[in-house]
Protein backbone atom coordinates (compact mmCIF):
# COMPACT_ATOMS: atom_id res chain seq x y z
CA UNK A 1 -50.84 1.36 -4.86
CA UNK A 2 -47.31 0.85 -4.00
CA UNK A 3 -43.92 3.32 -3.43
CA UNK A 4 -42.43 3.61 -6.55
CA UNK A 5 -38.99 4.94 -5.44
CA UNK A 6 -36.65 5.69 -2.59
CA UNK A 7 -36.17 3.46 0.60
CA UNK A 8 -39.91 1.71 0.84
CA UNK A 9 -39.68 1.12 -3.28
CA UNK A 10 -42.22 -1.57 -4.31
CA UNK A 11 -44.18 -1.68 -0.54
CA UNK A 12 -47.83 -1.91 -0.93
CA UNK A 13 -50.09 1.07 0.40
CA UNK A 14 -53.03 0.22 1.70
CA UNK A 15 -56.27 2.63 1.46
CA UNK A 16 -56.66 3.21 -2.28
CA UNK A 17 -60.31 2.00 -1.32
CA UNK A 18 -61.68 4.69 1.29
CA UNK A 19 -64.66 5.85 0.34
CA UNK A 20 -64.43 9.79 -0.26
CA UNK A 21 -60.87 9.69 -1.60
CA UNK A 22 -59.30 9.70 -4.50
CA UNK A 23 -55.39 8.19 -4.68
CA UNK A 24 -52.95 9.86 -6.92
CA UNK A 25 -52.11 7.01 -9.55
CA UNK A 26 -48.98 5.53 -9.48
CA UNK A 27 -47.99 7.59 -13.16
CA UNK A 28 -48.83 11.13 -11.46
CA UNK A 29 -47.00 10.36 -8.46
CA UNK A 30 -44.16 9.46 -10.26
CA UNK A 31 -43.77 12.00 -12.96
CA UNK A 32 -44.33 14.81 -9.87
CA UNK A 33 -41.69 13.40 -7.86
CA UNK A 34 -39.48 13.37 -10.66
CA UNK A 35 -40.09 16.83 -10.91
CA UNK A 36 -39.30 17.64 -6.75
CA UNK A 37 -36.54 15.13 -6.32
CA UNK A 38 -33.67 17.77 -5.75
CA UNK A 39 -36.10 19.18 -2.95
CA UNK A 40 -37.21 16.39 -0.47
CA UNK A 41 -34.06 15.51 1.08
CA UNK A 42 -34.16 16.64 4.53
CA UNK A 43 -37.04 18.15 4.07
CA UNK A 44 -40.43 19.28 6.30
CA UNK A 45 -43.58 18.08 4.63
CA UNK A 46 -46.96 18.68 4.66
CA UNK A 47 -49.49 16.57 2.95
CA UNK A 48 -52.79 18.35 4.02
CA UNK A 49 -55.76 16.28 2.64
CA UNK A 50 -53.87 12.81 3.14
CA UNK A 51 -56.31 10.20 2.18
CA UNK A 52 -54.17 7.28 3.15
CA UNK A 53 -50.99 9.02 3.03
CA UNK A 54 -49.69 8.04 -0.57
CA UNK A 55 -46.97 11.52 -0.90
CA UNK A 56 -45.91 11.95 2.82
CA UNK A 57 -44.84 8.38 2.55
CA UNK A 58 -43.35 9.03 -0.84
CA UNK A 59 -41.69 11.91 0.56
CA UNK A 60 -40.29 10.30 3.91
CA UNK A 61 -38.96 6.92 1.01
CA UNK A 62 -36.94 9.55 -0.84
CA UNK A 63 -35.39 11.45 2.26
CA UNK A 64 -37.99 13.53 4.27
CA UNK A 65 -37.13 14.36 7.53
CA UNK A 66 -40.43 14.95 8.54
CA UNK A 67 -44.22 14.48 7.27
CA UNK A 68 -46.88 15.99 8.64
CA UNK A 69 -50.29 13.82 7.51
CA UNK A 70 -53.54 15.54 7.97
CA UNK A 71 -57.15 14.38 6.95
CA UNK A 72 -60.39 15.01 8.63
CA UNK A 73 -61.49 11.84 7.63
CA UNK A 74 -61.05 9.41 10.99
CA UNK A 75 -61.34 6.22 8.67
CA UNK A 76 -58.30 8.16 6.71
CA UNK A 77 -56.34 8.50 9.84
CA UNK A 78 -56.51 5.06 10.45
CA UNK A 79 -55.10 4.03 7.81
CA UNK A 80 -52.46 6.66 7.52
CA UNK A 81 -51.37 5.18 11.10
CA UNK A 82 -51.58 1.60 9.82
CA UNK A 83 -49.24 2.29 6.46
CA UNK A 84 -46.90 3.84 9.11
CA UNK A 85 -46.66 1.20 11.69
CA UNK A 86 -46.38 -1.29 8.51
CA UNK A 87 -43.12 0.63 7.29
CA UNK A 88 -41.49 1.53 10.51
CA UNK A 89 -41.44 5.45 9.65
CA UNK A 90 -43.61 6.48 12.86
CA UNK A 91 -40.54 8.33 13.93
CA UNK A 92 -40.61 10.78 11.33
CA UNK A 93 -44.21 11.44 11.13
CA UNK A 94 -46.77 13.22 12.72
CA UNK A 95 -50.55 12.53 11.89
CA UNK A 96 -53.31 15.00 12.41
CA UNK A 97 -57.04 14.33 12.41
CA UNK A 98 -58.35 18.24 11.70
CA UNK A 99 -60.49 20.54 8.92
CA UNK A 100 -57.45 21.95 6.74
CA UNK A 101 -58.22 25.40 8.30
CA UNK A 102 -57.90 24.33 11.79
CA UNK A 103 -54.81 22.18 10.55
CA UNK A 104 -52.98 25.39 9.12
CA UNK A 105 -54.27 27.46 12.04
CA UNK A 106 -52.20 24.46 14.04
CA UNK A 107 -49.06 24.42 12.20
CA UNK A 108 -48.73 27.96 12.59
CA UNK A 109 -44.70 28.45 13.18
CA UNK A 110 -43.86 25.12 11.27
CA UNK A 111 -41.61 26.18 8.26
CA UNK A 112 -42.85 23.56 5.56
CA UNK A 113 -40.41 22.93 2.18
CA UNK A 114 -43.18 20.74 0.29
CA UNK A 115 -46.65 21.04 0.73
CA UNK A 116 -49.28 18.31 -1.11
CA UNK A 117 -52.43 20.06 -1.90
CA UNK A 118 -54.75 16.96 -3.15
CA UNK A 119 -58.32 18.29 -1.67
CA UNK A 120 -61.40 16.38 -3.24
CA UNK A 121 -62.06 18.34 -6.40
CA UNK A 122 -65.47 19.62 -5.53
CA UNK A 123 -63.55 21.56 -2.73
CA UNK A 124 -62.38 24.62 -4.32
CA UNK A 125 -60.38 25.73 -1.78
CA UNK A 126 -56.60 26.03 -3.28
CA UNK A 127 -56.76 29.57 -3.86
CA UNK A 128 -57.58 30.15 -0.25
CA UNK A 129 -54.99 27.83 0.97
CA UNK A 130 -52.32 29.61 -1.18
CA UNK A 131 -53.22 32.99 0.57
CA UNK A 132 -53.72 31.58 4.13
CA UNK A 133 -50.07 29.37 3.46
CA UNK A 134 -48.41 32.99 2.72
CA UNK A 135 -50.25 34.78 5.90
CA UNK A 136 -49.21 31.81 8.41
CA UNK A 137 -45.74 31.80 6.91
CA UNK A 138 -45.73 28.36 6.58
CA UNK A 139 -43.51 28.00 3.70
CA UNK A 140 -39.77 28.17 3.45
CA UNK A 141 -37.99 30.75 0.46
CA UNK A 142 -38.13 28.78 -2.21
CA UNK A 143 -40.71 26.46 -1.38
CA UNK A 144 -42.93 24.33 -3.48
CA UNK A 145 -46.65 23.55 -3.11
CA UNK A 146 -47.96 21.38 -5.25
CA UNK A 147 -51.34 20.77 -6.58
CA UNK A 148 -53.34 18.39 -7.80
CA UNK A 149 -56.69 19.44 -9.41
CA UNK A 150 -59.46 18.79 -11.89
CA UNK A 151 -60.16 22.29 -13.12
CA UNK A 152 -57.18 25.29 -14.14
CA UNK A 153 -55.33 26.88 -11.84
CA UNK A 154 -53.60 30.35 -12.59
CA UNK A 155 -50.67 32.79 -11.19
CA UNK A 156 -51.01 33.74 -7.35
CA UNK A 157 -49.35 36.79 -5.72
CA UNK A 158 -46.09 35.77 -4.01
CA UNK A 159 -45.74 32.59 -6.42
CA UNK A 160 -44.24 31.23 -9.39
CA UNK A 161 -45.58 28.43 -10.94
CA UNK A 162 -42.75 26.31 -11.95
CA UNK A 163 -44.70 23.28 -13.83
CA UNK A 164 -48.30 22.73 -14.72
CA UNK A 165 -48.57 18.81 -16.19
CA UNK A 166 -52.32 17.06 -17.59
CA UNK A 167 -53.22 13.85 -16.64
CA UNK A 168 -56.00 12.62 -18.49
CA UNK A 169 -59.02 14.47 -16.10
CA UNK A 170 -56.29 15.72 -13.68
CA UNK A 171 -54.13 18.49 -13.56
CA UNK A 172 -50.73 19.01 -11.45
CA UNK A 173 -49.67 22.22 -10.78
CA UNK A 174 -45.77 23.16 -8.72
CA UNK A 175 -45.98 26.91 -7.32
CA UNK A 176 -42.64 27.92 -5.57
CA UNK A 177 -42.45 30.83 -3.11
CA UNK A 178 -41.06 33.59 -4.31
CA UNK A 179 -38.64 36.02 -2.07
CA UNK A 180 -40.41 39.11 -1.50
């Protein structure tokens, strides 16, 4: 697993071996950030079921100002902390060991510009996220969430899906916030 564009292009990521996750190949990563390029600059991140943090890092190579990593896996968080020390980007990072629900209960009054919603595929939980992200008011106008599933996701009040791409089993799915 390496970074396949911006600042840390080429740098190895370790963790595509902890057990319980499942790392977004290098392909899907870089088709979807193809597709969010004109929105990470500067940006606030939040990449809620980490794994070994694979898009925050992404996101902090091509610009991010800040990444917020969460996984409630503590073998996850190590790693997460160890790809960050490796790459000097501990600055512009903030890791958080937490159940997603207690995470977004956290982040409460953080606007976010990207979130990475990459829960383990038995967990059917994005429709529930979606609503809870819209209640906290965790997203900025305009937006994106983005989704990577096994199964089909559809339209959600008080989003517009902006790209739905197959990957052999997997699915990615873009939803932008829509103004009310």
């Amino acid at each position: 697993m390496k970074v396949i564009s911006g600042f840390l292009k080429g740098r190895n990521i370790i963790g595509f071996d902890i057990v319980g996750t499942r790392p977004t190949m290098d392909r899907v990563k870089e088709s979807l950030f193809a597709s969010i390029q004109g929105k990470i600059k500067d940006s606030v991140v939040l990449d809620l079921f980490s794994g070994s943090g694979n898009l925050g890092i992404e996101a902090i190579s091509n610009g991010s100002r800040l990444v917020y990593f969460n996984d409630l896996n503590k073998e996850s968080v190590k790693v997460i902390k160890k790809n960050l020390d490796n790459f000097g980007i501990n600055s512009c990072s903030q890791v958080l060991n937490m159940d997603y629900l207690k995470c977004l209960d956290y982040l409460k009054g953080v606007k976010f510009d990207l979130i990475f919603l990459d829960p383990p595929y038995k967990m059917l939980v994005i429709p529930d996220i979606l609503k809870i992200i819209l209640t906290n008011n965790l997203l900025n106008n305009n937006g994106l969430v983005i989704c990577e599933v096994s199964s089909d996701l559809e339209s959600y009040p008080g989003y517009e899906l902006i790209k739905e791409k197959k990957y052999g089993d997997k699915k990615v799915y873009i939803y932008r916030r829509i103004h009310e």
